[in-house]
PDB file of N, CA and C in Angstrom:
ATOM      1  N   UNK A   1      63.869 103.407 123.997  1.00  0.00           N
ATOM      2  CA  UNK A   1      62.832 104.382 123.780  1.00  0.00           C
ATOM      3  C   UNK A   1      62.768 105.292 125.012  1.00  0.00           C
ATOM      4  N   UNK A   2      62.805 106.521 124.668  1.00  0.00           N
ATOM      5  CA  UNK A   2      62.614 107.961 125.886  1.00  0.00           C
ATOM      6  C   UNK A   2      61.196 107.602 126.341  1.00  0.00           C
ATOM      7  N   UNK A   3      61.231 108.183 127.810  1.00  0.00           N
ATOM      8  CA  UNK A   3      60.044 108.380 128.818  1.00  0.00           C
ATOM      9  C   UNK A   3      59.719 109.525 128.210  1.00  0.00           C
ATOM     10  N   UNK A   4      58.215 109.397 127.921  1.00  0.00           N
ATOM     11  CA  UNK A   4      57.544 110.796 127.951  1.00  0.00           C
ATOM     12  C   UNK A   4      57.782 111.630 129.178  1.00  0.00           C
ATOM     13  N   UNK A   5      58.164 113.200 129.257  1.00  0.00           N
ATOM     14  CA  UNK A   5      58.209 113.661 130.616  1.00  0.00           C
ATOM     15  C   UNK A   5      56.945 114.312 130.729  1.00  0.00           C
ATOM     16  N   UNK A   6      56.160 114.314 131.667  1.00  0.00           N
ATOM     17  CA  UNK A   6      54.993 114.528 132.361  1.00  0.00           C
ATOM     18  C   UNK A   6      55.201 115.785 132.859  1.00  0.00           C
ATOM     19  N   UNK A   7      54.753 116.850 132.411  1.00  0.00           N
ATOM     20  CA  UNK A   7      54.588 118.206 132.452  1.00  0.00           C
ATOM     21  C   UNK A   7      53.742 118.305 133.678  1.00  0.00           C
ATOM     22  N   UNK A   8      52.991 118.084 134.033  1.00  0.00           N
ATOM     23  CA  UNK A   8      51.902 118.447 134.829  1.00  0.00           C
ATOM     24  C   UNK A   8      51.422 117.064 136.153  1.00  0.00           C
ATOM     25  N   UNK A   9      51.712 117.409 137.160  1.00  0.00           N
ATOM     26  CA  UNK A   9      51.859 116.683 138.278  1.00  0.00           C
ATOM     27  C   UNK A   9      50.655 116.463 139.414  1.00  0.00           C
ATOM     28  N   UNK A  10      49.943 116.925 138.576  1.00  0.00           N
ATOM     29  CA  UNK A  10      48.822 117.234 140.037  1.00  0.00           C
ATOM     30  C   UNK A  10      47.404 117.590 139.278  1.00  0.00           C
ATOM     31  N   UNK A  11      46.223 117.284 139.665  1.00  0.00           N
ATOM     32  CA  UNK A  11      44.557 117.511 138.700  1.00  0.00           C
ATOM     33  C   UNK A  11      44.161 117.473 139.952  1.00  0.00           C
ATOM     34  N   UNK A  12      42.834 118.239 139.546  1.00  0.00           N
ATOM     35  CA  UNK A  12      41.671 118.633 140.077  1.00  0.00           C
ATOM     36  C   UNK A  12      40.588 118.215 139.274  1.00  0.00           C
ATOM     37  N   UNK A  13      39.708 117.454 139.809  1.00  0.00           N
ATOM     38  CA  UNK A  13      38.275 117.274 139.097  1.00  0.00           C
ATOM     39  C   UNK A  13      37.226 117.793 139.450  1.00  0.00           C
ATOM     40  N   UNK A  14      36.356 118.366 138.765  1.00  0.00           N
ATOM     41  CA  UNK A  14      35.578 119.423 139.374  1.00  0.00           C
ATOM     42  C   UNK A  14      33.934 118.576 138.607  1.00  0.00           C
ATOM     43  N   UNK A  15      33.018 118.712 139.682  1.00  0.00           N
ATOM     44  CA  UNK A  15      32.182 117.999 139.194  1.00  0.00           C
ATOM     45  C   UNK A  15      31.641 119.691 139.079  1.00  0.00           C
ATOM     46  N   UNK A  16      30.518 119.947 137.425  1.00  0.00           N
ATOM     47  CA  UNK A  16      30.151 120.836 137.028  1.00  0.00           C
ATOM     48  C   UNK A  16      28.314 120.628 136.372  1.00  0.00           C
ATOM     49  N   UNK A  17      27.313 120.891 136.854  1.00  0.00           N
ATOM     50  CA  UNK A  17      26.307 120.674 136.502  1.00  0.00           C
ATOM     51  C   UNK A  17      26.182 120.483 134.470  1.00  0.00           C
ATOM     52  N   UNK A  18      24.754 119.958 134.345  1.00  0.00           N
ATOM     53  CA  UNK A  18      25.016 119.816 132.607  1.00  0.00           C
ATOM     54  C   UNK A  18      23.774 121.014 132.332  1.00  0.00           C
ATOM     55  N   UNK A  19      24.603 120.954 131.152  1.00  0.00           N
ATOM     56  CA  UNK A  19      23.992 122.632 130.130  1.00  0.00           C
ATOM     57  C   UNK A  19      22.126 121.892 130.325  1.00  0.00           C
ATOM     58  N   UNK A  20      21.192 123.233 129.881  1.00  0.00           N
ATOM     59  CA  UNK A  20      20.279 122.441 129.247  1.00  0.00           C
ATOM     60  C   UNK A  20      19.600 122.002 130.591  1.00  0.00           C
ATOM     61  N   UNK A  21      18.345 121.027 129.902  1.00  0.00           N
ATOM     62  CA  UNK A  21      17.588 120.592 131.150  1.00  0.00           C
ATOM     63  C   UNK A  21      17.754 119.085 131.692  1.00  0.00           C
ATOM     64  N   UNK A  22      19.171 118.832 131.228  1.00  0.00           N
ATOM     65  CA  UNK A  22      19.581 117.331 131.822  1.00  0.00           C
ATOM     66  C   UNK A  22      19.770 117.621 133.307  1.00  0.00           C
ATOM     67  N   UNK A  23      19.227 116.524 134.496  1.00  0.00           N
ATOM     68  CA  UNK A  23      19.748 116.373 135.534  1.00  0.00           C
ATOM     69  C   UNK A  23      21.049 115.882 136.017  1.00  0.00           C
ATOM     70  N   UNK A  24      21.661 116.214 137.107  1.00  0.00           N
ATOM     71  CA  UNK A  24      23.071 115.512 137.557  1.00  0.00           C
ATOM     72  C   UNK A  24      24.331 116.502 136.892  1.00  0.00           C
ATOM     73  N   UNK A  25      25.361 115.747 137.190  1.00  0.00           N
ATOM     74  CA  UNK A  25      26.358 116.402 136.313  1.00  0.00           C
ATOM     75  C   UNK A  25      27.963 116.097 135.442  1.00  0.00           C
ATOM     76  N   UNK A  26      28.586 116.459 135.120  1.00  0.00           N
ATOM     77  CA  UNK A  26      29.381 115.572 134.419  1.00  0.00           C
ATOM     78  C   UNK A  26      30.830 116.646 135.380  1.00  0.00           C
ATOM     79  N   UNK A  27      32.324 115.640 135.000  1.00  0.00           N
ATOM     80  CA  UNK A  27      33.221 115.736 135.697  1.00  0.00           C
ATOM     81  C   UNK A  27      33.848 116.679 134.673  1.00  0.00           C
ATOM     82  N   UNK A  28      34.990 117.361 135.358  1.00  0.00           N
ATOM     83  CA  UNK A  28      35.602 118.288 134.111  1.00  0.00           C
ATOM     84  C   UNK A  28      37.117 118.186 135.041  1.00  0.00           C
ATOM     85  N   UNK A  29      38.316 117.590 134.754  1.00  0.00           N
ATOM     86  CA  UNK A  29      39.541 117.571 135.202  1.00  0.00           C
ATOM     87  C   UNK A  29      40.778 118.598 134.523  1.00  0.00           C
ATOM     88  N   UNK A  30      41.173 119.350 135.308  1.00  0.00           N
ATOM     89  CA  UNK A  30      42.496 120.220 134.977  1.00  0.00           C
ATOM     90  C   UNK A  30      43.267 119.370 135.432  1.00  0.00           C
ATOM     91  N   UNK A  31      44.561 119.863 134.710  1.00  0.00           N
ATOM     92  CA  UNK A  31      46.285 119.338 135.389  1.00  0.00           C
ATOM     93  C   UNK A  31      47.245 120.556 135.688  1.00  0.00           C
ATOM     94  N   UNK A  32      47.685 120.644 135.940  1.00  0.00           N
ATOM     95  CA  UNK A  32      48.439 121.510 136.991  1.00  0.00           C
ATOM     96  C   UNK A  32      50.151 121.061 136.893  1.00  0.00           C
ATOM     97  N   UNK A  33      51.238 121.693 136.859  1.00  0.00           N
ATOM     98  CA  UNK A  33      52.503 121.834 136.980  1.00  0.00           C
ATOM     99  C   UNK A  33      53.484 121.511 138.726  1.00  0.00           C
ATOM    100  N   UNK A  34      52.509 122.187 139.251  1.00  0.00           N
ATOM    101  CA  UNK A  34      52.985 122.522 140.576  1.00  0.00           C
ATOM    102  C   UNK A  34      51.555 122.065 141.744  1.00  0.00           C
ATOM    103  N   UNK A  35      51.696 121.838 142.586  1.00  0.00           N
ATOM    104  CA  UNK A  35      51.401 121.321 143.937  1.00  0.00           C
ATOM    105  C   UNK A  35      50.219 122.983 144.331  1.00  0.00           C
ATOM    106  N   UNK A  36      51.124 123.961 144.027  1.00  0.00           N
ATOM    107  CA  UNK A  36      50.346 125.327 144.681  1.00  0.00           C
ATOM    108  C   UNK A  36      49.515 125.724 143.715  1.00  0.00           C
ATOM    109  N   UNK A  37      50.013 125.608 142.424  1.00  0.00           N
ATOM    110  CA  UNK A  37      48.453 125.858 141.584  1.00  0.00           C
ATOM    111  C   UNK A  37      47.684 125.029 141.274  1.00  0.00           C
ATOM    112  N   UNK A  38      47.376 123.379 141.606  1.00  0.00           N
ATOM    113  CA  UNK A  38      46.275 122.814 141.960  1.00  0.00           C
ATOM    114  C   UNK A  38      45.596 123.264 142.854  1.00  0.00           C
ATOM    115  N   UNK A  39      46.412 123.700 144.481  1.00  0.00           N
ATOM    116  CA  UNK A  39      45.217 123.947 145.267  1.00  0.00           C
ATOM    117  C   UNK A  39      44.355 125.503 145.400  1.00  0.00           C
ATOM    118  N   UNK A  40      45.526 126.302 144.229  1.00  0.00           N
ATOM    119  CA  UNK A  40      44.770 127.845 143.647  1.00  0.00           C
ATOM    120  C   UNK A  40      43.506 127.659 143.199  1.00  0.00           C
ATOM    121  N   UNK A  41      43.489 126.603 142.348  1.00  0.00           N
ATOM    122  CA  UNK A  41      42.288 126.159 141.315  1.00  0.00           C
ATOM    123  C   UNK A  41      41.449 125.586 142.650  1.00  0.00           C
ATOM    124  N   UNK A  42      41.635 124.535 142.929  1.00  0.00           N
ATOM    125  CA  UNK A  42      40.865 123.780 144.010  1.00  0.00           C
ATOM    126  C   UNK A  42      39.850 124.875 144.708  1.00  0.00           C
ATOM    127  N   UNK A  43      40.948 125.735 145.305  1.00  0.00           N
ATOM    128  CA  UNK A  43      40.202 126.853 146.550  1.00  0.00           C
ATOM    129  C   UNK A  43      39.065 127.521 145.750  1.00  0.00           C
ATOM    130  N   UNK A  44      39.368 127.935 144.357  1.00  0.00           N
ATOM    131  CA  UNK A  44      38.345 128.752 143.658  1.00  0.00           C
ATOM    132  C   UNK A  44      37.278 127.895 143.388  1.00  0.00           C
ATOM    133  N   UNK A  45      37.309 126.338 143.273  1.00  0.00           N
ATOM    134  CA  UNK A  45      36.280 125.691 142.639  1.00  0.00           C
ATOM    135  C   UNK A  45      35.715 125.090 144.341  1.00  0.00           C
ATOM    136  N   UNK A  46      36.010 125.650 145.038  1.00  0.00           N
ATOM    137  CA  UNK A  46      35.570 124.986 146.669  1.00  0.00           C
ATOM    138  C   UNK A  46      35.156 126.422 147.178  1.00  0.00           C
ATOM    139  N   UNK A  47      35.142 127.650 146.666  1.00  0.00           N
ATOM    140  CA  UNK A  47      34.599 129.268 146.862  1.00  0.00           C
ATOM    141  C   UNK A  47      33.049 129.089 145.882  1.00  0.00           C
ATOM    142  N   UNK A  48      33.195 128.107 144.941  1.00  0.00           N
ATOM    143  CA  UNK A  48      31.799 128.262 143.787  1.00  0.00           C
ATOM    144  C   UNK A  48      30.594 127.157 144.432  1.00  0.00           C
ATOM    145  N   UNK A  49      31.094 126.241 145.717  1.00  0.00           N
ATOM    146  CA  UNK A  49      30.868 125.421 145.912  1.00  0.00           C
ATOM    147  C   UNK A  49      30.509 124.435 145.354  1.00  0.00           C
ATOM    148  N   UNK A  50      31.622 123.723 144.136  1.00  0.00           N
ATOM    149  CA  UNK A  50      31.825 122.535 143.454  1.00  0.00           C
ATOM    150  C   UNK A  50      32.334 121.598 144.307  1.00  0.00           C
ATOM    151  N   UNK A  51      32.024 120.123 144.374  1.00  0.00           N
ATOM    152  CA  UNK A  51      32.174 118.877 144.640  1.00  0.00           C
ATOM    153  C   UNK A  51      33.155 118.988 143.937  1.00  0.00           C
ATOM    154  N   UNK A  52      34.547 118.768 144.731  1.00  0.00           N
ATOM    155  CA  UNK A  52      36.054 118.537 143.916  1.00  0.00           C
ATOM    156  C   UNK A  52      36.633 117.303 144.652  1.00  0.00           C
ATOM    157  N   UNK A  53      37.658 117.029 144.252  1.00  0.00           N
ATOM    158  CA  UNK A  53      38.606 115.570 144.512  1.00  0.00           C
ATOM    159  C   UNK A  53      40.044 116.617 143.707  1.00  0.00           C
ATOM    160  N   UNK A  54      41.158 116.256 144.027  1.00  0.00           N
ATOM    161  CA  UNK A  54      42.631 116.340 143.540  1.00  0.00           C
ATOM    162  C   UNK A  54      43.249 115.303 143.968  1.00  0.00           C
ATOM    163  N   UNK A  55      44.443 115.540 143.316  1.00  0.00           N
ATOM    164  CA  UNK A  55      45.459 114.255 143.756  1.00  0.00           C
ATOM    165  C   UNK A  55      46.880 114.313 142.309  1.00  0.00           C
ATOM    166  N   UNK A  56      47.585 113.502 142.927  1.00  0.00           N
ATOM    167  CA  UNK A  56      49.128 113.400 141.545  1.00  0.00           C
ATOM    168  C   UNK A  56      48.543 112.703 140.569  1.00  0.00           C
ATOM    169  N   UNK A  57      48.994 112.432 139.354  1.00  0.00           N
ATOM    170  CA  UNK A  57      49.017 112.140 139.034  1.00  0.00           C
ATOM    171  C   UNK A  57      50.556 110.891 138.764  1.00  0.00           C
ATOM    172  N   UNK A  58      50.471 109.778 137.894  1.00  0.00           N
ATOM    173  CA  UNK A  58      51.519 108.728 138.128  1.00  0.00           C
ATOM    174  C   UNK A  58      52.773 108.907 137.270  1.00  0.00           C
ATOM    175  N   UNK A  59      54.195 108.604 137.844  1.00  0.00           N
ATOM    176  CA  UNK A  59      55.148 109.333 136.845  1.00  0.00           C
ATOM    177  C   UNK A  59      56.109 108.904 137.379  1.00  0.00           C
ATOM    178  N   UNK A  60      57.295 109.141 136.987  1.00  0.00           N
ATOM    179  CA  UNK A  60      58.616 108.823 137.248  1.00  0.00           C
ATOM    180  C   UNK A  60      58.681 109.168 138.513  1.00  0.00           C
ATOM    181  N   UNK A  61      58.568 110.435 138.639  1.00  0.00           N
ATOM    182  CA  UNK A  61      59.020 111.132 140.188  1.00  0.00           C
ATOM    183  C   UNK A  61      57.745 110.826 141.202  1.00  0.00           C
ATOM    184  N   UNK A  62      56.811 110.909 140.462  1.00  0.00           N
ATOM    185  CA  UNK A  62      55.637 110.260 141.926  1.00  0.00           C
ATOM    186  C   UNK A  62      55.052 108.869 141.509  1.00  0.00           C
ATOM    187  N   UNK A  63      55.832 107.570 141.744  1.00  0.00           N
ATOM    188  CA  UNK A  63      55.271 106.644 141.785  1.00  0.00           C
ATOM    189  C   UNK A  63      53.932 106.438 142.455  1.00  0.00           C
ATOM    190  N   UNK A  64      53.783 106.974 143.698  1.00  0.00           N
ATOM    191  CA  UNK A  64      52.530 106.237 144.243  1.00  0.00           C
ATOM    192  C   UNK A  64      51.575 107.789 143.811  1.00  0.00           C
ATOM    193  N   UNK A  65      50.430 107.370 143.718  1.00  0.00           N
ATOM    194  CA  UNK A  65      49.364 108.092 143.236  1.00  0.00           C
ATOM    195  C   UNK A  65      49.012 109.088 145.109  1.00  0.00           C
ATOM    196  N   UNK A  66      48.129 110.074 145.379  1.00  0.00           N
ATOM    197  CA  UNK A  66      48.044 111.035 146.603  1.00  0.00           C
ATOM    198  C   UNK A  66      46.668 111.240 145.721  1.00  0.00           C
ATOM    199  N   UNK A  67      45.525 110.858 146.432  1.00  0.00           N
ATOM    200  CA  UNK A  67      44.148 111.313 146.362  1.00  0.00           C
ATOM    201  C   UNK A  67      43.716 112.284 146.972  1.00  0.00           C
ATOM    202  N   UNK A  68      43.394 113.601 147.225  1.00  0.00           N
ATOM    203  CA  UNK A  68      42.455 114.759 148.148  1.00  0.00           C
ATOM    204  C   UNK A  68      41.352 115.019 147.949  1.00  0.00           C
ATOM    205  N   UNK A  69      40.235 113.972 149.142  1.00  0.00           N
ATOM    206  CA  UNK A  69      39.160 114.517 148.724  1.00  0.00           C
ATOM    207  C   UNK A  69      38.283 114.590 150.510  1.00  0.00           C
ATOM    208  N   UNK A  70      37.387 114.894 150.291  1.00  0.00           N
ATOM    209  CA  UNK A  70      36.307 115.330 151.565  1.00  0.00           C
ATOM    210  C   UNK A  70      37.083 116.356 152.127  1.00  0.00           C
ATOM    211  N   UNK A  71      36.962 116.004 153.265  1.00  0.00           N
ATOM    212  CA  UNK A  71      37.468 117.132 154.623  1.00  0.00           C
ATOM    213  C   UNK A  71      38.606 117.649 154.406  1.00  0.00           C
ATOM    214  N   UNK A  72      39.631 117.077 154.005  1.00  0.00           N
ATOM    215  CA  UNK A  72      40.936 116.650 153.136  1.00  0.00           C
ATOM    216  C   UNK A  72      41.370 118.245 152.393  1.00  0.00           C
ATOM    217  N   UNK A  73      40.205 117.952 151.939  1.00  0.00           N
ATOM    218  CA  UNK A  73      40.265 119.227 150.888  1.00  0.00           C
ATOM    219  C   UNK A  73      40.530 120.526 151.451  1.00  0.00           C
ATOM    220  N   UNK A  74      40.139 121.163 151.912  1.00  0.00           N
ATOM    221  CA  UNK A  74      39.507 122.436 153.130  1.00  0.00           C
ATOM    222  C   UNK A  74      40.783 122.392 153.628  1.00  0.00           C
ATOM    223  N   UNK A  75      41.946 121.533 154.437  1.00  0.00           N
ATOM    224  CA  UNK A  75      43.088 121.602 154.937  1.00  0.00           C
ATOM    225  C   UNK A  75      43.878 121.597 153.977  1.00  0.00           C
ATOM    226  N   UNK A  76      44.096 121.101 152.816  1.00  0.00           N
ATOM    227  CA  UNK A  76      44.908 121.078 151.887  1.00  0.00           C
ATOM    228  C   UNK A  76      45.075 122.650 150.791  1.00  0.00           C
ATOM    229  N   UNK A  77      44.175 122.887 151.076  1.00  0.00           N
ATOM    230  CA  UNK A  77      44.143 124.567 150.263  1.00  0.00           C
ATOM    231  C   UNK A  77      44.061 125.535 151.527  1.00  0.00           C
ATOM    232  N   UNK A  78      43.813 124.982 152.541  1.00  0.00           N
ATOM    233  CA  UNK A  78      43.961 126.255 153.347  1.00  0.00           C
ATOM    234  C   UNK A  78      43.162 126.977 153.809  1.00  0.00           C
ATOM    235  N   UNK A  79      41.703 126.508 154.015  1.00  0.00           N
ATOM    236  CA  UNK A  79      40.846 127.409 154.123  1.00  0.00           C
ATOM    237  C   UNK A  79      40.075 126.753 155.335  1.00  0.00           C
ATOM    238  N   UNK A  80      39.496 127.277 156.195  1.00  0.00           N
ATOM    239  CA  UNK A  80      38.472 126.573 157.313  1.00  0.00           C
ATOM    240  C   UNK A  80      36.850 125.563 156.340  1.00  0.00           C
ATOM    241  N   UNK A  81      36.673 124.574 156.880  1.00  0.00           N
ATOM    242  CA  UNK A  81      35.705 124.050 156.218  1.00  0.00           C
ATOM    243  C   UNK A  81      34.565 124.149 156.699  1.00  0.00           C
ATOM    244  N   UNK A  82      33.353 123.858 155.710  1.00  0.00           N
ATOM    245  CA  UNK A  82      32.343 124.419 155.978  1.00  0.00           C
ATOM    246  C   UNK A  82      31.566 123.128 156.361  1.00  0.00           C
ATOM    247  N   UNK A  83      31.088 122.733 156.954  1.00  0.00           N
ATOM    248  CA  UNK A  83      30.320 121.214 157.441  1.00  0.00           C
ATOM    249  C   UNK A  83      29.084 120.777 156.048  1.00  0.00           C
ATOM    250  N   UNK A  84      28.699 122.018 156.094  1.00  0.00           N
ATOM    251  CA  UNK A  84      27.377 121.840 155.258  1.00  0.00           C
ATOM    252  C   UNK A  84      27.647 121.390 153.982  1.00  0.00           C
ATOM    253  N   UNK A  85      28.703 121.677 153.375  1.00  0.00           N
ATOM    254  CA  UNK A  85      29.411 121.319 152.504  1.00  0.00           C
ATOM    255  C   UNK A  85      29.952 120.231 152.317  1.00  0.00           C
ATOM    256  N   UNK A  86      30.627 119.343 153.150  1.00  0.00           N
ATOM    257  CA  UNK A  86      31.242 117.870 152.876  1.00  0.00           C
ATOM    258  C   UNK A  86      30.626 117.147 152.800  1.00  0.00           C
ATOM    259  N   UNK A  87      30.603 116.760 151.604  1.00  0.00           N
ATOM    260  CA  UNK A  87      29.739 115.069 151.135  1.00  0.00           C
ATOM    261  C   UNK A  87      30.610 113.799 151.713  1.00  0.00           C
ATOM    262  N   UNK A  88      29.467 112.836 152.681  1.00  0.00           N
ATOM    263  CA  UNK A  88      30.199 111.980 152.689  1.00  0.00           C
ATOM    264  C   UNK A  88      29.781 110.900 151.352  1.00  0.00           C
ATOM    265  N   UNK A  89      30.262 109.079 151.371  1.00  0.00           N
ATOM    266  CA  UNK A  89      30.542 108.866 150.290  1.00  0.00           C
ATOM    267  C   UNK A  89      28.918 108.586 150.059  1.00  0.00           C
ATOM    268  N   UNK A  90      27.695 108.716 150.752  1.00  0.00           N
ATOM    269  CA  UNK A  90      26.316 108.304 150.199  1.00  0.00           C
ATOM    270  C   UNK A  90      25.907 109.462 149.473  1.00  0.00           C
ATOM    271  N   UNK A  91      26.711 110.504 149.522  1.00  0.00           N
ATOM    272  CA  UNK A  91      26.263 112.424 148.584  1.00  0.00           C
ATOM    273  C   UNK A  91      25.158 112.636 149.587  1.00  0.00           C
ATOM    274  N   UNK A  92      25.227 112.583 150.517  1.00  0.00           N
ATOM    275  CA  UNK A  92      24.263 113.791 152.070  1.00  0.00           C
ATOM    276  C   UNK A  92      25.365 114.545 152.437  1.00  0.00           C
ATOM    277  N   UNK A  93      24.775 115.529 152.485  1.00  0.00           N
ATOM    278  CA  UNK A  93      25.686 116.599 153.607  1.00  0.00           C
ATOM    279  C   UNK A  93      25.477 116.016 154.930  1.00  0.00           C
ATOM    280  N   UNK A  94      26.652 116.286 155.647  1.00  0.00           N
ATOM    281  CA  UNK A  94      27.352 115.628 156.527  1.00  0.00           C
ATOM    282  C   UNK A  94      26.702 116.522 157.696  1.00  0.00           C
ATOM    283  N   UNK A  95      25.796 116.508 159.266  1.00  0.00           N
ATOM    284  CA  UNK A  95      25.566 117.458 159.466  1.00  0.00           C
ATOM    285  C   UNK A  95      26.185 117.551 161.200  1.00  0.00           C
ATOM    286  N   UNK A  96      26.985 118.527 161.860  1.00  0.00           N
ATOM    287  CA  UNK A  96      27.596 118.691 162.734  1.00  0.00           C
ATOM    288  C   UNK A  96      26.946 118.561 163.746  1.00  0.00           C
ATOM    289  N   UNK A  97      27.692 117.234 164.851  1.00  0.00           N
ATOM    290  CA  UNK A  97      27.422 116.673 165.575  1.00  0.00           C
ATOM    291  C   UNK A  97      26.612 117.926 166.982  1.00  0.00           C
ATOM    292  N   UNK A  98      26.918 118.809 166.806  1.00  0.00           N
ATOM    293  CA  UNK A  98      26.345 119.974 167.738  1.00  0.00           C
ATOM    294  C   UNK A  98      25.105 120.275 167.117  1.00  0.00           C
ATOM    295  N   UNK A  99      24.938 120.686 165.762  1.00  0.00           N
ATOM    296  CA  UNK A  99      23.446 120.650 165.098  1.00  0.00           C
ATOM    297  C   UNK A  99      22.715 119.329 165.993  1.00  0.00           C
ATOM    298  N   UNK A 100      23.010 118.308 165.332  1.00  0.00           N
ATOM    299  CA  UNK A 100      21.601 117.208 165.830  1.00  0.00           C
ATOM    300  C   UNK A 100      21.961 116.760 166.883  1.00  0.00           C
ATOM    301  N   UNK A 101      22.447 117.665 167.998  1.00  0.00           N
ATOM    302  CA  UNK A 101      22.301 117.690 169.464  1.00  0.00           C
ATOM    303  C   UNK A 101      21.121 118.514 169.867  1.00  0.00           C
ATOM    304  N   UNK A 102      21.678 119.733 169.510  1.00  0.00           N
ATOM    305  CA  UNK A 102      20.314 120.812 169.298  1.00  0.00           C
ATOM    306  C   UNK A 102      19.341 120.692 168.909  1.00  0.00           C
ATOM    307  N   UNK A 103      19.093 119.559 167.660  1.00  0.00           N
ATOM    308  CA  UNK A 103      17.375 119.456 167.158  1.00  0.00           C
ATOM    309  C   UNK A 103      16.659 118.557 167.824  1.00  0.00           C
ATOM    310  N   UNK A 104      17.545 117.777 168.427  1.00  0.00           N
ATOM    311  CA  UNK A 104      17.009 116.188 168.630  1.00  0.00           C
ATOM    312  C   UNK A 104      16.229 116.310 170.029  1.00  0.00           C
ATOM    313  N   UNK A 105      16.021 117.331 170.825  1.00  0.00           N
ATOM    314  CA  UNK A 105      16.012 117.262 171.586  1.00  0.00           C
ATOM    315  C   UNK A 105      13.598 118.075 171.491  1.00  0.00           C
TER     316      UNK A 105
END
């Protein structure tokens, strides 16, 4: 029996608020062909300031799985990161060690 071939090598999950007056939000994942148009998509959904994660997906040619998420992200597409922005894993913004030098005082 033939291997399915796996078209698409690489997703982005984009966490996207819910319609309506539900709180929280639900996940919405693209797949991607290429390495450079995941992180096309990525950069645009990290410009809207969406909570994203990427990574490979599993396949002949990429056995081991490649997760991108937090800080991760911001270097991987290319763009300078914004502090206020990175969730660590409790969902607080993360806040720069020079900020609560400055307040604490």
């Amino acid at each position: 029996m033939a291997r399915r071939k796996v078209k698409n090598h690489w997703f982005v999950s984009v966490a996207v608020p819910k319609q309506g007056h539900a709180h929280g939000s639900v996940r919405r994942t693209e797949t991607f062909p290429t390495e450079d148009d995941a992180k096309q998509f990525a950069k645009e959904m990290l410009s809207e300031k969406h909570h994203i994660f990427a990574g490979t997906l599993l396949g002949a040619h990429l056995p081991v799985r490649r997760i991108i998420s937090g800080s991760q992200l911001y270097s991987w597409v290319g763009v300078k990161a914004d502090p206020t922005l990175i969730r660590l894993e409790t969902g607080r913004a993360r806040v720069p060690q020079a900020h609560k030098r400055m307040t604490s005082h």
